[in-house]
C-alpha atoms as a PDB file:
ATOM      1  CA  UNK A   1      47.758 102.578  93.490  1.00  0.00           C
ATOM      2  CA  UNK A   2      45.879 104.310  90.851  1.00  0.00           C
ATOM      3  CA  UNK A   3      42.335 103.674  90.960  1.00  0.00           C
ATOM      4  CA  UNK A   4      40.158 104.465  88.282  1.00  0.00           C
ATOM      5  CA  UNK A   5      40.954 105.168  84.684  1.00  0.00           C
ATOM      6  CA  UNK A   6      41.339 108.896  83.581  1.00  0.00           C
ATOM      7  CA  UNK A   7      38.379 109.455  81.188  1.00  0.00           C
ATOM      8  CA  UNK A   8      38.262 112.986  80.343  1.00  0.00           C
ATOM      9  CA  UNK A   9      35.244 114.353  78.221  1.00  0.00           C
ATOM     10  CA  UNK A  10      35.204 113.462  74.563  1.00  0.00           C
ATOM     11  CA  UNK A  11      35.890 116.884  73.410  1.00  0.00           C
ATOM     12  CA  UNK A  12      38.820 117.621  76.236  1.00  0.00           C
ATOM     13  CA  UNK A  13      40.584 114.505  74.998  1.00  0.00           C
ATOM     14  CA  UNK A  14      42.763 116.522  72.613  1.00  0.00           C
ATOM     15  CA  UNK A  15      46.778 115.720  73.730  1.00  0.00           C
ATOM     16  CA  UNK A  16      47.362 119.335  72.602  1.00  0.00           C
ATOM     17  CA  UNK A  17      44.422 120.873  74.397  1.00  0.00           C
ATOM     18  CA  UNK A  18      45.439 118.325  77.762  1.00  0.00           C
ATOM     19  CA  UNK A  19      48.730 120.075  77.552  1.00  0.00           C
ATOM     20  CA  UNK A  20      48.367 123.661  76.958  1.00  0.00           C
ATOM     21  CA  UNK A  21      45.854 123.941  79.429  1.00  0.00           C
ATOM     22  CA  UNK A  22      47.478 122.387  82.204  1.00  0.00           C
ATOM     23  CA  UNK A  23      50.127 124.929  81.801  1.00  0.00           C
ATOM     24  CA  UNK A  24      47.847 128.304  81.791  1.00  0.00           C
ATOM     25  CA  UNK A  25      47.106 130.629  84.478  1.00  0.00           C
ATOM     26  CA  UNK A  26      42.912 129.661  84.387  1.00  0.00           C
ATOM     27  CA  UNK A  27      43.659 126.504  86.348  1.00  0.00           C
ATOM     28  CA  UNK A  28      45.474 128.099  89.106  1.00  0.00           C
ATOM     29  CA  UNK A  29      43.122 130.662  89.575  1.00  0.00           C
ATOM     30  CA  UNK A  30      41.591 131.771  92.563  1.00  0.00           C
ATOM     31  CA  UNK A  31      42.612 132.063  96.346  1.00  0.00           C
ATOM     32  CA  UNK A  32      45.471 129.906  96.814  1.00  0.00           C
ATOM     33  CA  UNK A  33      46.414 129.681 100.713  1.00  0.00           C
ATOM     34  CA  UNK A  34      49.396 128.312  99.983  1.00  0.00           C
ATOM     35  CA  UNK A  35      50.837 131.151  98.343  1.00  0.00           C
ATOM     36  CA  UNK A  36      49.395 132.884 101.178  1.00  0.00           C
ATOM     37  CA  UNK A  37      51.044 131.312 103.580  1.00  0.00           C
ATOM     38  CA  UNK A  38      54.595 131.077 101.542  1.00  0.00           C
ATOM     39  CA  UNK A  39      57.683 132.475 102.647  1.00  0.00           C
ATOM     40  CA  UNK A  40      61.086 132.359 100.917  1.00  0.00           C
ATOM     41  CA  UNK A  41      63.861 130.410 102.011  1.00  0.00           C
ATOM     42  CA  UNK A  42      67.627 129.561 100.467  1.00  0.00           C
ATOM     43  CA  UNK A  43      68.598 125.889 100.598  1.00  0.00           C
ATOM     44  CA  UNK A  44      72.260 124.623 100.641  1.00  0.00           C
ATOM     45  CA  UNK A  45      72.498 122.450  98.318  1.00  0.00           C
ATOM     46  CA  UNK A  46      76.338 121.358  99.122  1.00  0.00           C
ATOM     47  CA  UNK A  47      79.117 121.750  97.383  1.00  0.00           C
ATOM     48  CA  UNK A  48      78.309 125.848  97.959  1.00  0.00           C
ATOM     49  CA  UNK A  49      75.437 125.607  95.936  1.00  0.00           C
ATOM     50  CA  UNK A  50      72.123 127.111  96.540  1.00  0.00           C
ATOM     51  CA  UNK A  51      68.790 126.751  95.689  1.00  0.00           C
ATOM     52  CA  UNK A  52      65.191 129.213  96.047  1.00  0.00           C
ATOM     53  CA  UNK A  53      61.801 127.643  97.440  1.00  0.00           C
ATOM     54  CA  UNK A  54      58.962 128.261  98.694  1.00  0.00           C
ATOM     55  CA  UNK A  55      57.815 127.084 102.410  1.00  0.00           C
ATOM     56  CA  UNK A  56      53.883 127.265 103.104  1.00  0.00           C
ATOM     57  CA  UNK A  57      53.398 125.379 106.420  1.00  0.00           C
ATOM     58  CA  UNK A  58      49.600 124.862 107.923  1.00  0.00           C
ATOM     59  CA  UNK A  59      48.640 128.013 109.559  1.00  0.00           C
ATOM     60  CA  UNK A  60      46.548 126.654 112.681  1.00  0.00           C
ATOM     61  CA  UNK A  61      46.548 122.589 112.575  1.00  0.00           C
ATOM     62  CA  UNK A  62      49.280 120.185 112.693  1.00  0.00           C
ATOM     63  CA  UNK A  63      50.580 119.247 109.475  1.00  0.00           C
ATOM     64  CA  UNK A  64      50.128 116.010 108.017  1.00  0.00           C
ATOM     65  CA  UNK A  65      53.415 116.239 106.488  1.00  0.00           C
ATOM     66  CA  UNK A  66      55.494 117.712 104.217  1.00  0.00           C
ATOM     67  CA  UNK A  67      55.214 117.504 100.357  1.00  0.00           C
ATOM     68  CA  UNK A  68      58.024 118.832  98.322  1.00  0.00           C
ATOM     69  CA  UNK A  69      57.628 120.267  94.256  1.00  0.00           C
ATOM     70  CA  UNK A  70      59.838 120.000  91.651  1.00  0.00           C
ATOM     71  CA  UNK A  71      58.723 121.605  88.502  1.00  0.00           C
ATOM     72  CA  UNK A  72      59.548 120.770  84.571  1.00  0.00           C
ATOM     73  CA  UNK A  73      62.324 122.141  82.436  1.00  0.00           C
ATOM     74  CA  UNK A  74      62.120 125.894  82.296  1.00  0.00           C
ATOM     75  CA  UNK A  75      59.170 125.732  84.468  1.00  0.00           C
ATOM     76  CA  UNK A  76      59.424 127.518  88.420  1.00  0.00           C
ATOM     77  CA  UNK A  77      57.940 127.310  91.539  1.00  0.00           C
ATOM     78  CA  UNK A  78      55.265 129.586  90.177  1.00  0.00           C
ATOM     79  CA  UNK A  79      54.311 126.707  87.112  1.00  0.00           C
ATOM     80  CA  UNK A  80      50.806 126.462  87.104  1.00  0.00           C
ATOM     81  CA  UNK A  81      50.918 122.906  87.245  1.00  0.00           C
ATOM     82  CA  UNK A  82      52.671 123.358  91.152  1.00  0.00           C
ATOM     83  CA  UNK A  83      50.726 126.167  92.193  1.00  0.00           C
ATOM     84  CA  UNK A  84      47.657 124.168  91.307  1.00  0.00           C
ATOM     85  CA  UNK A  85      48.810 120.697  92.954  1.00  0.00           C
ATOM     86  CA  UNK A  86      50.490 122.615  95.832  1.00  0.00           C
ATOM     87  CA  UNK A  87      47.004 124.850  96.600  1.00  0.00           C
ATOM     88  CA  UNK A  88      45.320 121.213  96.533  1.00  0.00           C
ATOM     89  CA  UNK A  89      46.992 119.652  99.131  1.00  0.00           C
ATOM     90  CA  UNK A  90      47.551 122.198 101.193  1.00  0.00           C
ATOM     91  CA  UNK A  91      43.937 122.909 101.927  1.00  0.00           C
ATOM     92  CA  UNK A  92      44.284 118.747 102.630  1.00  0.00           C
ATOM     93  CA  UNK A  93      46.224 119.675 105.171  1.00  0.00           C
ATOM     94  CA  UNK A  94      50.134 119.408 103.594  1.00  0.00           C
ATOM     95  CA  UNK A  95      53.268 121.843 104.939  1.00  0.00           C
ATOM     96  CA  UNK A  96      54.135 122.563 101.398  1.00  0.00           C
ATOM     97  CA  UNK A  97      57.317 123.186  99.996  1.00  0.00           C
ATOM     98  CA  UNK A  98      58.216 124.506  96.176  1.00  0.00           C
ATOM     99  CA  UNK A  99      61.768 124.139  94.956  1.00  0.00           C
ATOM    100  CA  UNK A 100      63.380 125.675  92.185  1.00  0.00           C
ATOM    101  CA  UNK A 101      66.228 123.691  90.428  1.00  0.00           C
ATOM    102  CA  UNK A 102      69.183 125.803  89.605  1.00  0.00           C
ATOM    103  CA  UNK A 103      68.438 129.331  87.352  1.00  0.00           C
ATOM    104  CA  UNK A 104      64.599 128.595  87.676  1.00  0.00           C
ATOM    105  CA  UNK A 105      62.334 130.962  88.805  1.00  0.00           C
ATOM    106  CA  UNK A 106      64.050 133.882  89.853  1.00  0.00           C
ATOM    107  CA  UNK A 107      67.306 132.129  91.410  1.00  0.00           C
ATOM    108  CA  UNK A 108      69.753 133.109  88.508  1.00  0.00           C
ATOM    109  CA  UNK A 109      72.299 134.908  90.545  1.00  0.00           C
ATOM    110  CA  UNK A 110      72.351 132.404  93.524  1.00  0.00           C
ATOM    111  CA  UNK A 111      74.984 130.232  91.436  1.00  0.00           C
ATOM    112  CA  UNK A 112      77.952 130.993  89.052  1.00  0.00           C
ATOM    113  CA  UNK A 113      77.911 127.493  87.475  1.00  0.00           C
ATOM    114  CA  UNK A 114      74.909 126.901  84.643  1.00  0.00           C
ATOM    115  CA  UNK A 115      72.055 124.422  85.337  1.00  0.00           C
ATOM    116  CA  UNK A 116      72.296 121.154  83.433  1.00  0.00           C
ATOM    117  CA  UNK A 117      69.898 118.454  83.501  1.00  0.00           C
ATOM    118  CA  UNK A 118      72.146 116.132  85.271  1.00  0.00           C
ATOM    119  CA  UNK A 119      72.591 118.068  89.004  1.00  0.00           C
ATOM    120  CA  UNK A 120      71.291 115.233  90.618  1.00  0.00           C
ATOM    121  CA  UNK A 121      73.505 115.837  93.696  1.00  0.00           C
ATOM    122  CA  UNK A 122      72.850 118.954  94.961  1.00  0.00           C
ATOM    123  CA  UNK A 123      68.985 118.763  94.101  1.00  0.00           C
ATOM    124  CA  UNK A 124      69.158 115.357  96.184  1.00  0.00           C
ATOM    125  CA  UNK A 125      71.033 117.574  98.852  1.00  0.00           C
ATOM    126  CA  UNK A 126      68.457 120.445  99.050  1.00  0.00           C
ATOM    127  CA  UNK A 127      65.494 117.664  99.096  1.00  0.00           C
ATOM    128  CA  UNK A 128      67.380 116.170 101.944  1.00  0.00           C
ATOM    129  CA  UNK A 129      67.709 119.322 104.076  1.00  0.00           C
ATOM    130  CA  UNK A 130      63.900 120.597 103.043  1.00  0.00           C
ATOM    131  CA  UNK A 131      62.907 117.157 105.014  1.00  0.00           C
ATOM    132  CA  UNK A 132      64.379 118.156 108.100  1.00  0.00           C
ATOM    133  CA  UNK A 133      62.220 120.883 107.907  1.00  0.00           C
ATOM    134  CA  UNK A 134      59.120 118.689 109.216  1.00  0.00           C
ATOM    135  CA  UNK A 135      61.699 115.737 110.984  1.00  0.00           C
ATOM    136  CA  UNK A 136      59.073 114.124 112.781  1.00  0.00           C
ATOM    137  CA  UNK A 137      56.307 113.893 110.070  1.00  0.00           C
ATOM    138  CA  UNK A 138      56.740 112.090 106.619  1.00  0.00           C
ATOM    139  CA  UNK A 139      57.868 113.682 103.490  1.00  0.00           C
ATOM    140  CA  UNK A 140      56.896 113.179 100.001  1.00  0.00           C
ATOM    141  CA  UNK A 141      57.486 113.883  97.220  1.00  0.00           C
ATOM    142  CA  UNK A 142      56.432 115.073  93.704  1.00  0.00           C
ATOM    143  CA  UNK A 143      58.121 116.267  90.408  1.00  0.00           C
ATOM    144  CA  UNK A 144      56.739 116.610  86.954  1.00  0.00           C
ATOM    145  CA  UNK A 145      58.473 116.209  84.048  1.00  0.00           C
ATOM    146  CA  UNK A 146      62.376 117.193  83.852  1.00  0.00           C
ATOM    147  CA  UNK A 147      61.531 117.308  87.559  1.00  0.00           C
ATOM    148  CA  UNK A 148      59.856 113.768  87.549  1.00  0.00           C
ATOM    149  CA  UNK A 149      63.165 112.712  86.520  1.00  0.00           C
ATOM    150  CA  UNK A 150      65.102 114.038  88.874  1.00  0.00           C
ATOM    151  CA  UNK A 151      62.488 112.820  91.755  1.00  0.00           C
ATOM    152  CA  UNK A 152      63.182 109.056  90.233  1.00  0.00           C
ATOM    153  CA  UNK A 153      66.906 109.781  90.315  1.00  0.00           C
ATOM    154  CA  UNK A 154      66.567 110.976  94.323  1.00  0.00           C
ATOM    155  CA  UNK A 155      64.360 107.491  94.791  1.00  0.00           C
ATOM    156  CA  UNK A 156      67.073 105.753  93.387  1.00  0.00           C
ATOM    157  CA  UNK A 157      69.826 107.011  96.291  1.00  0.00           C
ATOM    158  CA  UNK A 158      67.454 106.247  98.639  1.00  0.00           C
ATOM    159  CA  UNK A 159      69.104 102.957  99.373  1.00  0.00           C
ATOM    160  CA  UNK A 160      72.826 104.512  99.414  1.00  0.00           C
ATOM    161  CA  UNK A 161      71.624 107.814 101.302  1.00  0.00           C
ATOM    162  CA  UNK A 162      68.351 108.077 102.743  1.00  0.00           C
ATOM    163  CA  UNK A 163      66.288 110.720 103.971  1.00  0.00           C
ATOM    164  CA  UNK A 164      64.829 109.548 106.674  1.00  0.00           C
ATOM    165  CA  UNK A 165      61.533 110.847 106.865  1.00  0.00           C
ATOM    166  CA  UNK A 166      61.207 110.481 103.060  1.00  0.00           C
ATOM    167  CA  UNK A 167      58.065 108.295 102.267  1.00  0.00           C
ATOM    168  CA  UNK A 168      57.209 107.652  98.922  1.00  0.00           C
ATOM    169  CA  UNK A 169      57.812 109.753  95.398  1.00  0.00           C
ATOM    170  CA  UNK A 170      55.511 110.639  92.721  1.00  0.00           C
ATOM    171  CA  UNK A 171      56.464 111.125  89.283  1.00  0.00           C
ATOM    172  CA  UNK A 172      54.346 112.895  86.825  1.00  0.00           C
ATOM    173  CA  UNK A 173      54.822 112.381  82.930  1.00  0.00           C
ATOM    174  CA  UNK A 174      58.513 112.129  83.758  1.00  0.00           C
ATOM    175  CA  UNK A 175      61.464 112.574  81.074  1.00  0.00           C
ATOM    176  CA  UNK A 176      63.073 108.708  80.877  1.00  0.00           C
ATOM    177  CA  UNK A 177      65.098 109.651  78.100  1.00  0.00           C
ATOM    178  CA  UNK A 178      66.263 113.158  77.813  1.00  0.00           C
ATOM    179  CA  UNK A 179      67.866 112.956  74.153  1.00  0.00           C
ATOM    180  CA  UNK A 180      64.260 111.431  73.100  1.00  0.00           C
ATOM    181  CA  UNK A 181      61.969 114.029  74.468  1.00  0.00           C
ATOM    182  CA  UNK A 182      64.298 116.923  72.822  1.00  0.00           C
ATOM    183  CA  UNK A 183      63.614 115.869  70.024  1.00  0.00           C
ATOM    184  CA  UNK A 184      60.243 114.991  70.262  1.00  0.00           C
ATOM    185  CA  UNK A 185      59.921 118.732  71.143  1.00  0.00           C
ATOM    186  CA  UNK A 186      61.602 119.402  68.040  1.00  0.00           C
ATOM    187  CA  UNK A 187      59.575 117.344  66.052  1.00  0.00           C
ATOM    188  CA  UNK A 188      55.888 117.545  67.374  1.00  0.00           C
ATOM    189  CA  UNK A 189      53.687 121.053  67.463  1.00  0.00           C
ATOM    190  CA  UNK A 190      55.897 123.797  66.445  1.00  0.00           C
ATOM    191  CA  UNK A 191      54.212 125.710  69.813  1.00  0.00           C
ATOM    192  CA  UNK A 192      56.250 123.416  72.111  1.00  0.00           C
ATOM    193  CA  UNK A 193      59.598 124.009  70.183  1.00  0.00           C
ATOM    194  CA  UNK A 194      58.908 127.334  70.007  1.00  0.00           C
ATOM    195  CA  UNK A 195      57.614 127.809  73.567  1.00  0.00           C
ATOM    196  CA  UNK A 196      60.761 126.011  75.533  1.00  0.00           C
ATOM    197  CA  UNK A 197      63.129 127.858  73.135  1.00  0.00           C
ATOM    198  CA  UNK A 198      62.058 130.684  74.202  1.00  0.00           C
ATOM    199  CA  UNK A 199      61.624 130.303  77.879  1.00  0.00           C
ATOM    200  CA  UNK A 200      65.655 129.198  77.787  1.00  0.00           C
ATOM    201  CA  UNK A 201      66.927 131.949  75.845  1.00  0.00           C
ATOM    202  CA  UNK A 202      65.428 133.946  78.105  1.00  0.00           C
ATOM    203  CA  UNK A 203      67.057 132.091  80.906  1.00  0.00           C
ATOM    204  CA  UNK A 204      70.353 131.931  79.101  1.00  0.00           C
ATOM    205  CA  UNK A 205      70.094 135.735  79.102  1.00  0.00           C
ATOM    206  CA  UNK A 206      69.278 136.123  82.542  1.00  0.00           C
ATOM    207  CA  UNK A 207      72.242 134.120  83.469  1.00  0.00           C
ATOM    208  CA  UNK A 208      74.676 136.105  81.382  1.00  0.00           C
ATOM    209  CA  UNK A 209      73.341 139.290  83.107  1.00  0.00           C
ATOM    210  CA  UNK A 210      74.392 137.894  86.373  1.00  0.00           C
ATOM    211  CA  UNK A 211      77.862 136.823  85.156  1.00  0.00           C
ATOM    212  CA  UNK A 212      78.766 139.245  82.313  1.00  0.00           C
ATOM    213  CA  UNK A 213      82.579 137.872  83.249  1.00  0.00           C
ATOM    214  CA  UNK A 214      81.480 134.113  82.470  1.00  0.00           C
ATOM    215  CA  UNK A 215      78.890 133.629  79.666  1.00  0.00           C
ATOM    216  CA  UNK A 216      78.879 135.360  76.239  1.00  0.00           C
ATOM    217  CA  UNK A 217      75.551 133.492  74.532  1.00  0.00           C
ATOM    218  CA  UNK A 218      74.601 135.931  71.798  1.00  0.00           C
ATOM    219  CA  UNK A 219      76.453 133.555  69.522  1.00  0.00           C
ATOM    220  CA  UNK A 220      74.530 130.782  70.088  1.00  0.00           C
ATOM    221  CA  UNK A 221      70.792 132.227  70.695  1.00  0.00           C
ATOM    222  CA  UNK A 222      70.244 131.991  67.192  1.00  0.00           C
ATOM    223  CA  UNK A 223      69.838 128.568  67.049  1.00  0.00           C
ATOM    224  CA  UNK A 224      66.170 127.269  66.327  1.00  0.00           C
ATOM    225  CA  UNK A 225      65.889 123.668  67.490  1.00  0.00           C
ATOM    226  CA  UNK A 226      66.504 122.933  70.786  1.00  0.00           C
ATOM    227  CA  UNK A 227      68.485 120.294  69.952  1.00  0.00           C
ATOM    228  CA  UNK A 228      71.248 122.581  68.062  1.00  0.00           C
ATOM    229  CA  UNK A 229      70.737 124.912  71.098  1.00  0.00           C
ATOM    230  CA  UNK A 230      71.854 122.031  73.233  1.00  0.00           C
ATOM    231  CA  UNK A 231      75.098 120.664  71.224  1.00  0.00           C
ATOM    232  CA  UNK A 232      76.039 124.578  70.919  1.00  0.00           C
ATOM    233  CA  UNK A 233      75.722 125.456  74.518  1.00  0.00           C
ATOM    234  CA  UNK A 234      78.012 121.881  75.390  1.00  0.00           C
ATOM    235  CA  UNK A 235      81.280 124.245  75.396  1.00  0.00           C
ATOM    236  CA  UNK A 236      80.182 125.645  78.964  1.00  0.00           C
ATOM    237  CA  UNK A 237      79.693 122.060  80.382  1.00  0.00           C
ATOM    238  CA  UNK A 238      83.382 120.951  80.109  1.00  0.00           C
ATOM    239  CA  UNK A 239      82.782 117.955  82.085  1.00  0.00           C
ATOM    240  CA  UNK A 240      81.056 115.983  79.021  1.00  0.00           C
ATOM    241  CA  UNK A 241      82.358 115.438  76.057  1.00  0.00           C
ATOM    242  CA  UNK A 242      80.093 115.798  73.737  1.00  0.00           C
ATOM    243  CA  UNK A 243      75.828 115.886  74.176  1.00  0.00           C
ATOM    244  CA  UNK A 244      75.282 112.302  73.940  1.00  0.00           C
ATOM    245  CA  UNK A 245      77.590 111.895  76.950  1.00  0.00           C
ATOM    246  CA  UNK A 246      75.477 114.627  78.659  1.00  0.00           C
ATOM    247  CA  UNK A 247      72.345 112.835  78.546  1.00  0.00           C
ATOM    248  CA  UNK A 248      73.453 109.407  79.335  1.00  0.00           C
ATOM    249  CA  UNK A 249      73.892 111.234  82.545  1.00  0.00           C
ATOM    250  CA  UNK A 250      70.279 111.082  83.390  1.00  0.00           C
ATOM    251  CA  UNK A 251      68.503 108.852  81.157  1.00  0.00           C
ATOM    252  CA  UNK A 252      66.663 106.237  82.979  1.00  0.00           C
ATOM    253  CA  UNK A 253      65.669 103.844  80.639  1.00  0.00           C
ATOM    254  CA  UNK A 254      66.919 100.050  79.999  1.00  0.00           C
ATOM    255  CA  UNK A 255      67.098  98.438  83.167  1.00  0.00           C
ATOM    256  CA  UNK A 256      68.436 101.538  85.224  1.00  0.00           C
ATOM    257  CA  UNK A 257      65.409 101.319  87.591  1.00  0.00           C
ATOM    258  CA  UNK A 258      65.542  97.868  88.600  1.00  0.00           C
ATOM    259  CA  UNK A 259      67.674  98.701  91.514  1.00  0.00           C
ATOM    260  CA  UNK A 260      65.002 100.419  92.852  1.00  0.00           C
ATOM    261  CA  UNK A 261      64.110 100.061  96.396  1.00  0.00           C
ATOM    262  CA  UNK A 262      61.982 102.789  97.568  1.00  0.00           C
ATOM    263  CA  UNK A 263      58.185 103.380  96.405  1.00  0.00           C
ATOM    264  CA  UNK A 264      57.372 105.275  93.675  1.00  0.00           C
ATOM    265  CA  UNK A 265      54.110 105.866  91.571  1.00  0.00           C
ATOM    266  CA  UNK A 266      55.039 107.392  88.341  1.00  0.00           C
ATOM    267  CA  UNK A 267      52.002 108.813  85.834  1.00  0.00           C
ATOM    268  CA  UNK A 268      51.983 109.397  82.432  1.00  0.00           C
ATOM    269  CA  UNK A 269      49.930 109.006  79.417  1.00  0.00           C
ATOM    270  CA  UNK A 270      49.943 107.371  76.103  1.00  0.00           C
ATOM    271  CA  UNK A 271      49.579 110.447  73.759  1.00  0.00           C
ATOM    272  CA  UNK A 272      52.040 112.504  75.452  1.00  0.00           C
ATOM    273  CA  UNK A 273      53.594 114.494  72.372  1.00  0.00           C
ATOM    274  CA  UNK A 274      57.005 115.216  74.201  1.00  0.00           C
ATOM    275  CA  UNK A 275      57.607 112.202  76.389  1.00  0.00           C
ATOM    276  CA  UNK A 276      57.592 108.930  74.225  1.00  0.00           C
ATOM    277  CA  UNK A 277      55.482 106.219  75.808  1.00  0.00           C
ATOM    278  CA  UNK A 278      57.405 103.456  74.950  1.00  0.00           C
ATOM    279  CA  UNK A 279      59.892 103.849  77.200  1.00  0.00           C
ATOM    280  CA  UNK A 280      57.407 103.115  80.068  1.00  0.00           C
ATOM    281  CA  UNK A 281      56.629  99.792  78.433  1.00  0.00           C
ATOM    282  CA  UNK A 282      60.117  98.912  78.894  1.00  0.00           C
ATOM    283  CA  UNK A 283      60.723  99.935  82.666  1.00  0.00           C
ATOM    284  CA  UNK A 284      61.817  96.460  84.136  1.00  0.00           C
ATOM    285  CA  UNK A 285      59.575  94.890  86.827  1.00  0.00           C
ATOM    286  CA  UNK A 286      59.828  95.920  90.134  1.00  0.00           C
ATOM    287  CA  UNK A 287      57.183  96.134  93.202  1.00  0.00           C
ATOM    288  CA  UNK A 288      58.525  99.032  94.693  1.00  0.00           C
ATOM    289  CA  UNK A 289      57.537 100.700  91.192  1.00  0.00           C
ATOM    290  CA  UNK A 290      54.006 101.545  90.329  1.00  0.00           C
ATOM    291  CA  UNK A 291      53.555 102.579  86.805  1.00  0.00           C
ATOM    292  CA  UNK A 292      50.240 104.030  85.538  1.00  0.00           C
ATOM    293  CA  UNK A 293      49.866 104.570  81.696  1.00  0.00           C
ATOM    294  CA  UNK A 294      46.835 106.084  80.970  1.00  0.00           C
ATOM    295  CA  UNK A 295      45.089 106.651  77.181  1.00  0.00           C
ATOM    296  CA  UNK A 296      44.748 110.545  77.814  1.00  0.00           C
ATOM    297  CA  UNK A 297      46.418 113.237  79.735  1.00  0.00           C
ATOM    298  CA  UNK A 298      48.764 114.458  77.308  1.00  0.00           C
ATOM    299  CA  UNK A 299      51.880 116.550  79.096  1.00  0.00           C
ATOM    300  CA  UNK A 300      51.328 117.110  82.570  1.00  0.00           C
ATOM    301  CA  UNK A 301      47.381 117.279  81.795  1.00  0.00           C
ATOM    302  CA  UNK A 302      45.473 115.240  82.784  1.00  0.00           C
ATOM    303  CA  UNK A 303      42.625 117.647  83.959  1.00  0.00           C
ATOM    304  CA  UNK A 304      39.292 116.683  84.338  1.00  0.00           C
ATOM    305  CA  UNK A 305      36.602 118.388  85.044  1.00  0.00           C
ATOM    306  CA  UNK A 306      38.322 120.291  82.694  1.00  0.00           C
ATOM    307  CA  UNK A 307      39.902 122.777  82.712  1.00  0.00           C
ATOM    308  CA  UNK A 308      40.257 123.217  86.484  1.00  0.00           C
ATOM    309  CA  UNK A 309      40.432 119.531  87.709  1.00  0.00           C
ATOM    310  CA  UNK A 310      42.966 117.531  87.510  1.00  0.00           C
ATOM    311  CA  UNK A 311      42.757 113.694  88.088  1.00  0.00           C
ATOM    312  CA  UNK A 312      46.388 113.055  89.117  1.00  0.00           C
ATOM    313  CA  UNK A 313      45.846 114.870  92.031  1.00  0.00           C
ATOM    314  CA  UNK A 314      42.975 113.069  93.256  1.00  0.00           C
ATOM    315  CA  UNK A 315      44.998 110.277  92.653  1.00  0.00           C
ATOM    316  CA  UNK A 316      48.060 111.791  94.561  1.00  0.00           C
ATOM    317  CA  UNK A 317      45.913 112.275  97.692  1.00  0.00           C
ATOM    318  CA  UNK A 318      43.743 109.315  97.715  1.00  0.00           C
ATOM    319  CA  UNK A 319      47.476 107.342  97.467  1.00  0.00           C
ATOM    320  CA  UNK A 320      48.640 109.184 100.569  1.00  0.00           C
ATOM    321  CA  UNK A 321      45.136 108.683 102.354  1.00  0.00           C
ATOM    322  CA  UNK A 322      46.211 104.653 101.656  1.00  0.00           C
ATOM    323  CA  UNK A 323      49.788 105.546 103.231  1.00  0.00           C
ATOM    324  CA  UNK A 324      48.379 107.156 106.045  1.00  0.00           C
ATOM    325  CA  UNK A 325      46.006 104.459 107.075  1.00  0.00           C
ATOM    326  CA  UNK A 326      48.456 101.665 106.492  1.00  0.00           C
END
């Protein structure tokens, strides 16, 4: 589905530089009449859980349909990344809709149990119920990163539990294997390991705030790896045994795909430094998957003209253009 090759200038080739700058405030800035437009809403996610989004719908023509945003690991409805892919198709005429997985973004309080990468179910559920929002138009939708995973976990139900109205996913520089990329982030540019540590002691804080009576973390935020942060924090997820058991929980490697029977274009790139490439290599074949591996782009990058364009959602659009006209 992908047409053309993402070239990026010479000197904007830089993994590192693809990265960083795809995450920082300059490439969302500017009117954005999505946020505009953006009001708040609670989704039940089942099971009594909840989760915060974001609803823009067109203010004066009917939508096209409805596009749904799942950000990365410790990212939020607010991530650059979605505010800048949101703000672009919106103005292509989109209802847009930006999700927060559980205690992202400010949505800390809304649940007592801690988010783990593996909540497949009620992020499936939410997705499910943020369709009906737009019944009789279709629904896409797009994730990047942690939430790339989880958008090729909700393709994967579609043949046990559909959404009806639910067209085609997009997954950008997804997570295949969680236990890999953790320690990629480990071992790659101390400013990644430094930067996600961070942003989930901070969370880990936030949640204890909200449930003095549940989590004491003090004794664990020393940790400085997020790996060691992730086999001491295992003692709050007593449904896995041990870490390893954790991640085989969503890790989508081997030949888990093959099953696959709804549409999905995933994107990712060859120097990513925390996703390794070769798991793409290995994705079994399947025509209902359409896997683009580009040289460049490092982490949810990909911009070009740089800093403020990004190529993979030009590609996004022209795909759905291709949809829409059969």
């Amino acid at each position: 589905m992908v047409s053309e090759p993402f070239l990026p200038a010479l000197w904007a080739r830089s993994p590192h530089v693809q990265t960083i700058f795809g995450s920082l405030g300059l490439r969302a800035a500017g009117k954005n009449e999505m946020t505009d437009a953006s009001r708040e809403i609670i989704m039940d996610a089942g099971n009594g859980g909840r989760l915060l989004g974001y609803h823009s719908r067109q203010p004066v023509r009917s939508p096209r349909g409805l596009i749904i945003l799942i950000h990365g690991w410790e990212g939020s409805s607010d991530s650059t990344y979605v505010l800048s892919t949101g703000r672009f198709l919106f103005r292509r005429g989109y209802d847009i809709f930006r999700l927060n997985l559980r205690d992202h973004g400010r949505s800390h309080h809304l649940n007592r149990e801690l988010f783990h990468g593996a909540l497949t179910d009620e992020t499936a559920q939410a997705v499910g119920n943020i369709a009906r929002l737009l019944p009789d138009r279709p629904c896409y939708l797009i994730g990047f990163s942690l939430g790339g995973n989880f958008v090729l976990r909700i393709a994967l139900r579609q043949s046990v539990s559909p959404i009806p109205n639910l067209r085609r996913a997009f997954s950008i520089s997804p997570a295949l294997d969680p236990y890999q990329a953790t320690l990629a982030i480990d071992s790659s540019l101390p400013i990644y390991r430094i930067y996600f540590l961070a942003k989930w002691k901070r969370s880990l804080r936030r949640k204890q705030h909200c449930f003095p009576e549940l989590y004491r973390f003090d004794e664990i935020l020393h940790h400085k790896t997020c790996m060691a942060l992730t086999e001491a924090i295992m003692p709050w997820y007593t449904e896995f045994a041990n870490y390893r058991e954790y991640f085989s929980h969503y890790t989508l490697t081997g030949n888990v795909l093959a099953s696959l029977a709804f549409p999905v274009t995933i994107i990712t790139s060859a120097d990513d430094p925390v996703i390794p490439v070769e798991d793409f290599h290995h994705l079994p074949q399947n025509r209902y998957l359409d896997v683009s591996i580009q040289p460049y782009g490092g982490h949810c990058g990909f911009l070009d003209p740089f800093p403020c364009g990004c190529w993979y959602e030009r590609r996004i659009a022209e795909t759905l253009e291709q949809e829409e006209n059969g």
